[in-house]
Protein backbone atom coordinates (compact mmCIF):
# COMPACT_ATOMS: atom_id res chain seq x y z
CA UNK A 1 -0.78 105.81 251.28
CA UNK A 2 -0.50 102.22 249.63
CA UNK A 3 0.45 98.91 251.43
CA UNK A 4 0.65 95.78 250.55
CA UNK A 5 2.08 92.46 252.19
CA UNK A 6 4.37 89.94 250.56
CA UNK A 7 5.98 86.99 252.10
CA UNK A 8 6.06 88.53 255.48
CA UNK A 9 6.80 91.76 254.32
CA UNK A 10 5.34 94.58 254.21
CA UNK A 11 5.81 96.97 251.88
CA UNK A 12 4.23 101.05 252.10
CA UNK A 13 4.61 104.60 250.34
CA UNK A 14 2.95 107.71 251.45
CA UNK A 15 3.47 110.58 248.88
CA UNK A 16 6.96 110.02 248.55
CA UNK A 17 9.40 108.52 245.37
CA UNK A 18 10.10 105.22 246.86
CA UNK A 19 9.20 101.92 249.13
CA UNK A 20 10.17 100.99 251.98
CA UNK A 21 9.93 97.39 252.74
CA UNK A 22 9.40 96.02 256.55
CA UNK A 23 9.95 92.87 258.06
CA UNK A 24 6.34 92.14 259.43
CA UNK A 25 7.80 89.69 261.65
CA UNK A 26 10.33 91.72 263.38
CA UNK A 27 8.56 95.16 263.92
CA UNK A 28 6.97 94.45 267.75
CA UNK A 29 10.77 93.82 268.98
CA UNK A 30 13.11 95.84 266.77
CA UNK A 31 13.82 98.86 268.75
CA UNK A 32 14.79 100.78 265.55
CA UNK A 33 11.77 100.56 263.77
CA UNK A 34 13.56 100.97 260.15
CA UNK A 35 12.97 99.17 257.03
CA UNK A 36 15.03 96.47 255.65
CA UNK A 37 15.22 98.04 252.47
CA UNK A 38 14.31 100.90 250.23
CA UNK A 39 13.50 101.26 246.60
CA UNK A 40 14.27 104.08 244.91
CA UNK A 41 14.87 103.31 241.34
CA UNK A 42 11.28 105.32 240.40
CA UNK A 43 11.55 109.05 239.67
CA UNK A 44 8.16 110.62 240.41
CA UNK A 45 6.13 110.24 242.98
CA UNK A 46 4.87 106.54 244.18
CA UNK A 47 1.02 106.47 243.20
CA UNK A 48 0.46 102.63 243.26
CA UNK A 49 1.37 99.30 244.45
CA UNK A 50 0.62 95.57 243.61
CA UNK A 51 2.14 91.92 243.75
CA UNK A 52 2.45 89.91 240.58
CA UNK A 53 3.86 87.55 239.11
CA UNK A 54 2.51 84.87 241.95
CA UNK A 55 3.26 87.49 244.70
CA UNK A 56 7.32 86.89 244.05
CA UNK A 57 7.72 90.62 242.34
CA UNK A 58 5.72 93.99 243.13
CA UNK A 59 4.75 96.37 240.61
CA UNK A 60 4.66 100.05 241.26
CA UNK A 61 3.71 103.26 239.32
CA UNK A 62 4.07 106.69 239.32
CA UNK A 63 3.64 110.13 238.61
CA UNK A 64 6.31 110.47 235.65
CA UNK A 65 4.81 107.87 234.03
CA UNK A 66 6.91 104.70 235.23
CA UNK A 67 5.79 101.37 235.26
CA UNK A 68 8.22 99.29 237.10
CA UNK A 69 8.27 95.44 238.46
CA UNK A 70 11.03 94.36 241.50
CA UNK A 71 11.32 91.72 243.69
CA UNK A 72 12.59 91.39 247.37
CA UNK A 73 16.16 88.77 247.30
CA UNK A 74 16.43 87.34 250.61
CA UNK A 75 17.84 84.31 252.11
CA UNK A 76 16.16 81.93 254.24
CA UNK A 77 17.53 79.10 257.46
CA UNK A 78 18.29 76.07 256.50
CA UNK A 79 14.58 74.23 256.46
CA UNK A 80 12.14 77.85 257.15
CA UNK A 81 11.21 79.42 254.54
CA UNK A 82 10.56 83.36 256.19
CA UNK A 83 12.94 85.99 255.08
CA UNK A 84 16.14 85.34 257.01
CA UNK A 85 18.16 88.37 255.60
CA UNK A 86 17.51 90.30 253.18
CA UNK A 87 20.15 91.24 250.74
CA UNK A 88 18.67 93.83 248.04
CA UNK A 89 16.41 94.49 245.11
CA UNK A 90 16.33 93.31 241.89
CA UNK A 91 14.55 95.26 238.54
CA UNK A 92 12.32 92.78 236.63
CA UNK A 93 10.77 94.87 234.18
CA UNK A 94 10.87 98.94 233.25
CA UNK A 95 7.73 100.27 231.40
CA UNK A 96 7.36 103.99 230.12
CA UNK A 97 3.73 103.65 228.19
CA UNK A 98 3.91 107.87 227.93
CA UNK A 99 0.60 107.95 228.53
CA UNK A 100 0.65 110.43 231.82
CA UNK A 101 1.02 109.80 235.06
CA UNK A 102 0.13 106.42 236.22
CA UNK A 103 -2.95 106.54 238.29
CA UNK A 104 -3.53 102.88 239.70
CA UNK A 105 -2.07 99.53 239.29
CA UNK A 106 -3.82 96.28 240.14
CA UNK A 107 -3.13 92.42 239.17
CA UNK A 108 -5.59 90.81 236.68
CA UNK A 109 -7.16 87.97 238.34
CA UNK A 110 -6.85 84.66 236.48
CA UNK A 111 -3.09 84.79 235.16
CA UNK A 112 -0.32 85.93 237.86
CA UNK A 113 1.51 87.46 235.04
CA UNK A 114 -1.35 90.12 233.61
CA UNK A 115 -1.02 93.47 235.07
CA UNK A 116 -4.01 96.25 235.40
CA UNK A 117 -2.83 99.98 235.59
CA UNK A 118 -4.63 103.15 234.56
CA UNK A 119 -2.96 106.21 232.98
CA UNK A 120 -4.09 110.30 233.10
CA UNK A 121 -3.94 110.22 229.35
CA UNK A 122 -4.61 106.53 227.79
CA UNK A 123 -7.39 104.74 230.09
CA UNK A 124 -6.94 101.18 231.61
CA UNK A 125 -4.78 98.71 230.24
CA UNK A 126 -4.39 95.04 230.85
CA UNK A 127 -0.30 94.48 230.06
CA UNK A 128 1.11 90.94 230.15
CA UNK A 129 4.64 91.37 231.86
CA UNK A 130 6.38 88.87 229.96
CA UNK A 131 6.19 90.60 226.89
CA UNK A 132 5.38 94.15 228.07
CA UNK A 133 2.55 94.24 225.42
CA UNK A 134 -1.14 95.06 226.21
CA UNK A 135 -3.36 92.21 226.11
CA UNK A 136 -6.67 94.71 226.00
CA UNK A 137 -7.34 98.47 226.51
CA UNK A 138 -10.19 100.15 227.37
CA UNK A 139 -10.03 103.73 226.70
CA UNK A 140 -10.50 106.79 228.33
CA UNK A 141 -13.25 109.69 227.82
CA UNK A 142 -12.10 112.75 229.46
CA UNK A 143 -15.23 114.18 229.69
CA UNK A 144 -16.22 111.45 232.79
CA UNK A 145 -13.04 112.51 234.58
CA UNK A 146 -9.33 110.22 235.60
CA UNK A 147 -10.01 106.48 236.12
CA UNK A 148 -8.41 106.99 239.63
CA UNK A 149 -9.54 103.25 240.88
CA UNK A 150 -10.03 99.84 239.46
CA UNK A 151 -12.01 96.82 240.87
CA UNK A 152 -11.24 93.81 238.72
CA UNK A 153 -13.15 90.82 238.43
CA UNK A 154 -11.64 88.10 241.54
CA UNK A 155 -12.47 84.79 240.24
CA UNK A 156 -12.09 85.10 236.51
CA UNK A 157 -11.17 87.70 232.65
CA UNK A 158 -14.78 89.50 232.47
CA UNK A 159 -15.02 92.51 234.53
CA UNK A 160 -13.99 95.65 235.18
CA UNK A 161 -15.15 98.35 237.11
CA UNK A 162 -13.29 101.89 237.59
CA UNK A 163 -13.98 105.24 239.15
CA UNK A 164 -13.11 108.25 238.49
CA UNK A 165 -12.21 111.62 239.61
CA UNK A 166 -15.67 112.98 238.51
CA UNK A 167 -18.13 110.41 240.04
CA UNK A 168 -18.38 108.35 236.93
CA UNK A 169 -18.51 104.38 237.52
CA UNK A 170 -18.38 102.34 234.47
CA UNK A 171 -18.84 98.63 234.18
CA UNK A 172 -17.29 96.98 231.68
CA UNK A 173 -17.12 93.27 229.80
CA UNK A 174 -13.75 93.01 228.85
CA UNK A 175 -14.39 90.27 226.48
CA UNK A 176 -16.02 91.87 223.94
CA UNK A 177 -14.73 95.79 225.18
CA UNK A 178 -18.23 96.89 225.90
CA UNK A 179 -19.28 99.45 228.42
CA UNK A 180 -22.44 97.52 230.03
CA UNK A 181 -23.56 99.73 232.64
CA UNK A 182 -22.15 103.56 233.66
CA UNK A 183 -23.55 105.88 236.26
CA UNK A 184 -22.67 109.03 238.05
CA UNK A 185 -22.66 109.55 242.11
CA UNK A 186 -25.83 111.91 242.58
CA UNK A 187 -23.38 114.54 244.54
CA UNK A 188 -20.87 114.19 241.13
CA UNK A 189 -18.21 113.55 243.81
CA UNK A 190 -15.30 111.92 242.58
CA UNK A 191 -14.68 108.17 243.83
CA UNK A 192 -12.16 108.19 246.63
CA UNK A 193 -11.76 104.89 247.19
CA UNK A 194 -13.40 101.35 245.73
CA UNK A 195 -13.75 97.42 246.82
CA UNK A 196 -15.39 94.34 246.22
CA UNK A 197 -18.05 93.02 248.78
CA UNK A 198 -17.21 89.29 249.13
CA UNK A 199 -19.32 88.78 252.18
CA UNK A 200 -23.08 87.30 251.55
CA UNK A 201 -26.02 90.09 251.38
CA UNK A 202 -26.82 88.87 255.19
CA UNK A 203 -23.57 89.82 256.60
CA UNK A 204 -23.38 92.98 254.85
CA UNK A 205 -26.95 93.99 256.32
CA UNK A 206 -29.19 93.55 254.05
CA UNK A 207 -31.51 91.41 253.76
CA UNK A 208 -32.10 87.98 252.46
CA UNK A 209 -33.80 88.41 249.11
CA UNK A 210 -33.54 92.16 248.69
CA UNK A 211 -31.62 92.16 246.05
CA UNK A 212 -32.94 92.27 242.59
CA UNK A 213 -30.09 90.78 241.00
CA UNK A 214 -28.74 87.79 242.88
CA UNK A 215 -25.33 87.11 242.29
CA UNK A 216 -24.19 90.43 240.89
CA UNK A 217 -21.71 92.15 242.63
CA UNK A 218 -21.79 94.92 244.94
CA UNK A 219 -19.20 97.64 245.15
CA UNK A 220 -18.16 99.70 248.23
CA UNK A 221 -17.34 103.02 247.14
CA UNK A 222 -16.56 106.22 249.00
CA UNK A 223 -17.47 109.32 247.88
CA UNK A 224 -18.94 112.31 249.15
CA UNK A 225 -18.82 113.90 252.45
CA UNK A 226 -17.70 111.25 254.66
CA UNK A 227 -19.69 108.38 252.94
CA UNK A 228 -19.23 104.72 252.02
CA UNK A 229 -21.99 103.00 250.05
CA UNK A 230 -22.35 99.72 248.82
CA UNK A 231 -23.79 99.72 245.10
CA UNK A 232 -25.52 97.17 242.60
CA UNK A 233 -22.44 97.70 239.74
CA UNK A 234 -25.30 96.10 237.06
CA UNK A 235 -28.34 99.37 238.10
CA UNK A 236 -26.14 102.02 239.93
CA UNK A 237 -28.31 101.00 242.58
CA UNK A 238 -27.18 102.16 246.32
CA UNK A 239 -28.28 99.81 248.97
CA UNK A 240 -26.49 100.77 252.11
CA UNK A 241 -24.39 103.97 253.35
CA UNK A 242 -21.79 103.94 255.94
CA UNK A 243 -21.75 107.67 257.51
CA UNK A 244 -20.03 109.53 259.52
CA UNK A 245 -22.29 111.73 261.58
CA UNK A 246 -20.30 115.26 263.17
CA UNK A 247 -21.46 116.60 266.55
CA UNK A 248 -24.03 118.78 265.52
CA UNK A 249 -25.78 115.83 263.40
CA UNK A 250 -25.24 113.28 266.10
CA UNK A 251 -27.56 115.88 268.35
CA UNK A 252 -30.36 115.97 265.89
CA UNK A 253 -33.15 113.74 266.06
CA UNK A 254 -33.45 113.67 262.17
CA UNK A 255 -30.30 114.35 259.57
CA UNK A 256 -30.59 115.15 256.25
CA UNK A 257 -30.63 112.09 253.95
CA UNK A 258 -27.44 110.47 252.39
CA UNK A 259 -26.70 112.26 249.34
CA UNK A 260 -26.26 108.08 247.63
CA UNK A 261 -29.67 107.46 248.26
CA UNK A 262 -30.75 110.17 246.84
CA UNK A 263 -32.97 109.61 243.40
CA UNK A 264 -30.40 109.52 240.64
CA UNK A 265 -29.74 112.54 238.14
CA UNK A 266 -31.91 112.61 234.88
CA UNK A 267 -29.12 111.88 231.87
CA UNK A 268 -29.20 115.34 230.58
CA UNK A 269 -28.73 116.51 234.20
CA UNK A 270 -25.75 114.04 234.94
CA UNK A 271 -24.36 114.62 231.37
CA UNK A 272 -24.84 111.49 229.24
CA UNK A 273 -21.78 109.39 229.13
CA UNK A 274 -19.85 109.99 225.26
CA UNK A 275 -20.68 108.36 222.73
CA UNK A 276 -19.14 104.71 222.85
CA UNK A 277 -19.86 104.31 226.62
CA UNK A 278 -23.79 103.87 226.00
CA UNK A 279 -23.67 100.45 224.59
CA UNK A 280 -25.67 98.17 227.11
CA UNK A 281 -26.45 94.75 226.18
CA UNK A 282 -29.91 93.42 227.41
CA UNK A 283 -30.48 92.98 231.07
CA UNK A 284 -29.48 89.59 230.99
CA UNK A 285 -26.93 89.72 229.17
CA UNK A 286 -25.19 92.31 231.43
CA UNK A 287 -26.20 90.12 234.26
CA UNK A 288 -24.50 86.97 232.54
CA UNK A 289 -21.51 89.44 232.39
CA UNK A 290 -21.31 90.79 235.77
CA UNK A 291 -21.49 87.20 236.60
């Protein structure tokens, strides 16, 4: 299921072939519980969802391949500016890259008008909605599985970090298209879900000072059976697990180890990423590009 909230809407798809938008505002007291609108102007099945364009528009992808941007028209009270009534949808932009399905779609940070979306058959592109060209493109090697989830650098145009449906992660510096770090979960789960710690190391558990690289950022990621970790992106370096124990676990005294801090997997055993994926800069300058 994706959600996401704009101007005091909220808007939410569940394996279905179009959005519903809710009023956020009005959903403890309408007795109806329906949504203000629906958008169904996307054949396929909804597999994404993301604001752009400064939040005004939404951008949402799909299984047949779609790319398409819409925005909410409403009107407002004199002097509030809250959705007052809301009076239909309106198509910005209509994309078709025929690369596959579309697998996720996420805003570039930096420029409101830069788009982020993955596809089954072309990799992760960075797409600048004005002109519907791509600004950068990393590609795809199908050997590490379908970049099913994107983390993009927050504050700036240098990172990127995506996950895949074999338990490949891949860190890359989009400013010069490298692939600076890639590793593979030791239970070569695929990545279910991914997000960006922004709390400090204290009030994510850890320590003061256990890092080794201060300042680098640190990934949640789930994958495995009923796991969360948090990871160093720059080592593949897992420095926390989230479980959940069942009942028979709960009772034991001891439970087997979490299968992310397990030792990693030699290369040869994880299968060595393809050739053009092994091109690590120094460990400072992958630092300085994590950064």
């Amino acid at each position: 299921m994706s959600m996401l909230t704009v101007r005091n809407s909220l808007h939410s798809c569940k394996h279905i072939c179009h959005v519903q938008v809710w009023d956020i505002r009005r959903l403890e007291r309408d007795v109806t519980f329906a949504s203000r609108l629906t958008y169904a102007g996307q054949s396929g099945r909804i597999t994404g969802l993301c604001p752009v364009l400064d939040g005004s528009s939404v951008a949402s992808g799909s299984s047949s391949g779609s790319l398409h941007v819409w925005r909410v028209e409403y009107s407002s009270k004199p002097g509030g500016w809250a959705p007052d009534k809301y009076r239909g949808i309106t198509a910005v932009r209509q994309l078709s890259p025929g690369e596959g399905s579309i697998l996720q779609v996420t805003p570039w940070g930096g420029h409101p008008a830069l788009l982020l979306y993955a596809s089954q058959r072309g990799g992760v592109h960075c797409c600048d909605l004005r002109c519907a060209a791509d600004v950068w493109h990393v590609p795809a090697a199908p050997s590490l599985g379908l970049a099913q989830h994107l983390v993009a650098d927050p504050s700036g145009q240098h990172w990127l970090a995506q996950g895949t449906s074999r338990g490949w992660v891949c860190l890359w510096d989009v400013r010069f298209l490298l692939c600076v770090n890639s590793w593979q979960h030791p239970q070569r789960s695929g990545i279910d879900a991914m997000s960006l710690a922004v709390a400090a190391p204290p009030r994510l558990g850890l320590q003061q000072g256990s890092l080794p690289h201060p300042g680098v950022p640190l990934l949640y990621m789930s994958a495995g059976l009923q796991e969360v970790g948090l990871w160093d992106v720059l080592d593949g370096r897992c420095h926390q697990v989230l479980r959940v124990l069942n009942r028979q676990e709960s009772q034991l005294s001891t439970s087997e180890s979490p299968a992310a801090l397990q030792p990693p997997l030699p290369a040869a055993a994880a299968g060595a990423p393809p050739t053009g994926l092994t091109n690590r800069p120094s460990w400072g300058s992958a630092a300085a590009a994590a950064t």
